[in-house]
C-alpha atoms as a PDB file:
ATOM      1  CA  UNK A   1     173.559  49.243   6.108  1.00  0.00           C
ATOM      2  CA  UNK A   2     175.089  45.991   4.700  1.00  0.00           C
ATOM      3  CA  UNK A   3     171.866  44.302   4.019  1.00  0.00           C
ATOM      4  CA  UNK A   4     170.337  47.238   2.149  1.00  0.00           C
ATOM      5  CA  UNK A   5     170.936  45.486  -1.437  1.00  0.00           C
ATOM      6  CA  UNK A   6     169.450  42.519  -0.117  1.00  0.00           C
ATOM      7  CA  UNK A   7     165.889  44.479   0.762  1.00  0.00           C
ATOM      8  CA  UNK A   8     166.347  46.172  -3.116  1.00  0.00           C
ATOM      9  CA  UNK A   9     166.370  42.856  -5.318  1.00  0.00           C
ATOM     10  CA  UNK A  10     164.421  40.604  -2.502  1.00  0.00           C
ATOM     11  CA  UNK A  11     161.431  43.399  -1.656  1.00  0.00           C
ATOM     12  CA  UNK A  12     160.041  43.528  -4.867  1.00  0.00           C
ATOM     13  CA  UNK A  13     160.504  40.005  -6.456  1.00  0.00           C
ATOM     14  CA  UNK A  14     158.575  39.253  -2.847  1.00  0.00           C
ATOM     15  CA  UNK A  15     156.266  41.641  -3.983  1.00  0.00           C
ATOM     16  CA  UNK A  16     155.770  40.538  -7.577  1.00  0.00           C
ATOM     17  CA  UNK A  17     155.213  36.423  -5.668  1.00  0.00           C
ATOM     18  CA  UNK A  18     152.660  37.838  -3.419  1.00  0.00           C
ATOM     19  CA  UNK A  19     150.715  40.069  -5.890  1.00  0.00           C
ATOM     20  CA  UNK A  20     150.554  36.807  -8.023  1.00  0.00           C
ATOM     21  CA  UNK A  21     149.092  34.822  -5.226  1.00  0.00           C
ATOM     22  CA  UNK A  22     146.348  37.306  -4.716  1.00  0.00           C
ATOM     23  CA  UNK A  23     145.487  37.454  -8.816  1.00  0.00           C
ATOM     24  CA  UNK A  24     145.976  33.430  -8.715  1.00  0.00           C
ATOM     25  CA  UNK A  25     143.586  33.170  -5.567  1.00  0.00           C
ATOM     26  CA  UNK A  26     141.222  35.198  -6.534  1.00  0.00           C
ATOM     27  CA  UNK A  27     140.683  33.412 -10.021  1.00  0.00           C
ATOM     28  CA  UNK A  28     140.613  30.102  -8.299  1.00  0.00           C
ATOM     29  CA  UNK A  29     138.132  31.373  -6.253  1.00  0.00           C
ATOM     30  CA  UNK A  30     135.678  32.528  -9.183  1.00  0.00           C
ATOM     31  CA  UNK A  31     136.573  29.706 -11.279  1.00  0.00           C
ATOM     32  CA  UNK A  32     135.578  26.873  -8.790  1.00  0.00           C
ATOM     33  CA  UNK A  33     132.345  29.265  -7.609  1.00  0.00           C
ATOM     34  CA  UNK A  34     133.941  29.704  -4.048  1.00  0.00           C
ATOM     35  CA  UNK A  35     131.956  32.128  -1.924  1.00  0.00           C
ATOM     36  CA  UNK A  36     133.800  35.340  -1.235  1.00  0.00           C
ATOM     37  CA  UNK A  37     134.603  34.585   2.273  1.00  0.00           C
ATOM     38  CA  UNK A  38     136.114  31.238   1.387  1.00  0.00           C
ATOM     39  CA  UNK A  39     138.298  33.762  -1.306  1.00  0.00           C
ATOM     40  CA  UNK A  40     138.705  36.143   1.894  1.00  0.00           C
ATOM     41  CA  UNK A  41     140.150  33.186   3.945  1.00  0.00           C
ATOM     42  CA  UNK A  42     142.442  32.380   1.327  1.00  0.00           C
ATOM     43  CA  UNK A  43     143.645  35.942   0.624  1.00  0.00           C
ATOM     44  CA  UNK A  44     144.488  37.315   4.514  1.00  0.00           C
ATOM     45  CA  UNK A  45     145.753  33.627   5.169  1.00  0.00           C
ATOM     46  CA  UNK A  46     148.430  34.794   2.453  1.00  0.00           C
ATOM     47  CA  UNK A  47     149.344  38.066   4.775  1.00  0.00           C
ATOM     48  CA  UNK A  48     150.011  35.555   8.062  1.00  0.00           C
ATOM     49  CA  UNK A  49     152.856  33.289   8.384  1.00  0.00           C
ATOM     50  CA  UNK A  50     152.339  29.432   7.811  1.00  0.00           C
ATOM     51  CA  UNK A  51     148.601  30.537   7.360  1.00  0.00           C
ATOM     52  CA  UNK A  52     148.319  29.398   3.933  1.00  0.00           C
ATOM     53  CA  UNK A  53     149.439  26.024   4.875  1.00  0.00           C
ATOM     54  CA  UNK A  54     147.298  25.672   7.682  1.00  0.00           C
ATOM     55  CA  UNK A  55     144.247  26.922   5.160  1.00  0.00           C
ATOM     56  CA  UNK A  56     145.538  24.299   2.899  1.00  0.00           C
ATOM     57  CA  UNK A  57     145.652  21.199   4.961  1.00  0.00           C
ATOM     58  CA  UNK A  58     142.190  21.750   6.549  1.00  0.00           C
ATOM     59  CA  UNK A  59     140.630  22.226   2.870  1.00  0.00           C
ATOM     60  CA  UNK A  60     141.979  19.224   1.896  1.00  0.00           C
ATOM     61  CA  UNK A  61     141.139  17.439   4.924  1.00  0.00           C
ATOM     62  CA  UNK A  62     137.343  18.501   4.594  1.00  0.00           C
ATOM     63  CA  UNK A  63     137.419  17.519   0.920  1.00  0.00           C
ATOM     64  CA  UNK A  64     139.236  14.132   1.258  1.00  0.00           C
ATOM     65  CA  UNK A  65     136.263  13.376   3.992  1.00  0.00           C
ATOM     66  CA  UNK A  66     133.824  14.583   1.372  1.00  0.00           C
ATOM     67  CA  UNK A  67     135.528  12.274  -1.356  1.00  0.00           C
ATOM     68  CA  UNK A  68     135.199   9.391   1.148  1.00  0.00           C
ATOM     69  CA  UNK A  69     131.511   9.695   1.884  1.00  0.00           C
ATOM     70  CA  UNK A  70     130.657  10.598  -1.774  1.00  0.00           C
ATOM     71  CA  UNK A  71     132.619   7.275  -2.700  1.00  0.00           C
ATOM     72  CA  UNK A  72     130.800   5.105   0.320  1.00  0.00           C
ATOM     73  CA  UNK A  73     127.185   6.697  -0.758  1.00  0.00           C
ATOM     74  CA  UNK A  74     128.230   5.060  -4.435  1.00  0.00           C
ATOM     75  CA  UNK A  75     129.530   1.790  -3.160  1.00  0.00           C
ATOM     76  CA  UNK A  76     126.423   1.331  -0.627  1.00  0.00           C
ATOM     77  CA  UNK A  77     124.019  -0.353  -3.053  1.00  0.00           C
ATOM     78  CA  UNK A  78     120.438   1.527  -2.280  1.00  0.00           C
ATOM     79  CA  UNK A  79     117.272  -0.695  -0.825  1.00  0.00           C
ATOM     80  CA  UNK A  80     115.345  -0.412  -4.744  1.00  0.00           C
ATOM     81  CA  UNK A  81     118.217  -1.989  -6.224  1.00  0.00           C
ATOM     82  CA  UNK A  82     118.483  -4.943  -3.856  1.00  0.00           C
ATOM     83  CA  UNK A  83     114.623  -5.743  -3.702  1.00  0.00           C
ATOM     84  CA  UNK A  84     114.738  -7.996  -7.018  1.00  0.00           C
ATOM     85  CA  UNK A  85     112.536  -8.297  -9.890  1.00  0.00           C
ATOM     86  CA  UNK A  86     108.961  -6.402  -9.497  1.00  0.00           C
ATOM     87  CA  UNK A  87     106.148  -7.591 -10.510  1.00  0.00           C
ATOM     88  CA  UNK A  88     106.273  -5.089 -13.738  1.00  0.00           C
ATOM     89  CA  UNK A  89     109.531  -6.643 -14.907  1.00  0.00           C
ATOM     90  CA  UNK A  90     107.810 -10.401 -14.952  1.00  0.00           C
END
């Protein structure tokens, strides 16, 4: 068939791309101590169409939400550093 060159220099680049997105996932997973089915998520979301986006955006999501409380706990002044002086600092 006509496309049959196409499938001989596209297949394996395509399969060089995805083997480096399993190597690159799974060192980003033991690098930033992910547990293996966060790594798991990550890898079969790579198999599925538009999966690794989806995967992506929610991540991101849940850490720009962790970011945001992390950065309201550190604004929020706590109760012992409001109180004043104590009667040990006089």
């Amino acid at each position: 068939p006509k496309n049959e060159i196409g499938v001989q220099i596209m297949g394996p680049i395509h399969g060089v791309l995805f083997l480096a997105y399993v190597v690159a996932g799974v060192l980003v997973g033991v690098r930033r101590h992910w547990r293996w089915t966060r790594t798991l998520v990550l890898l079969v979301a790579g198999v599925l169409p538009f999966a690794p986006f989806v995967v992506e955006r929610t991540w991101l999501r849940q850490q720009e939400l962790a970011d945001a409380s992390a950065a309201q706990r550190v604004a929020t002044p706590s109760k012992a550093s409001t109180a004043g002086p104590t009667s040990s600092t006089r």
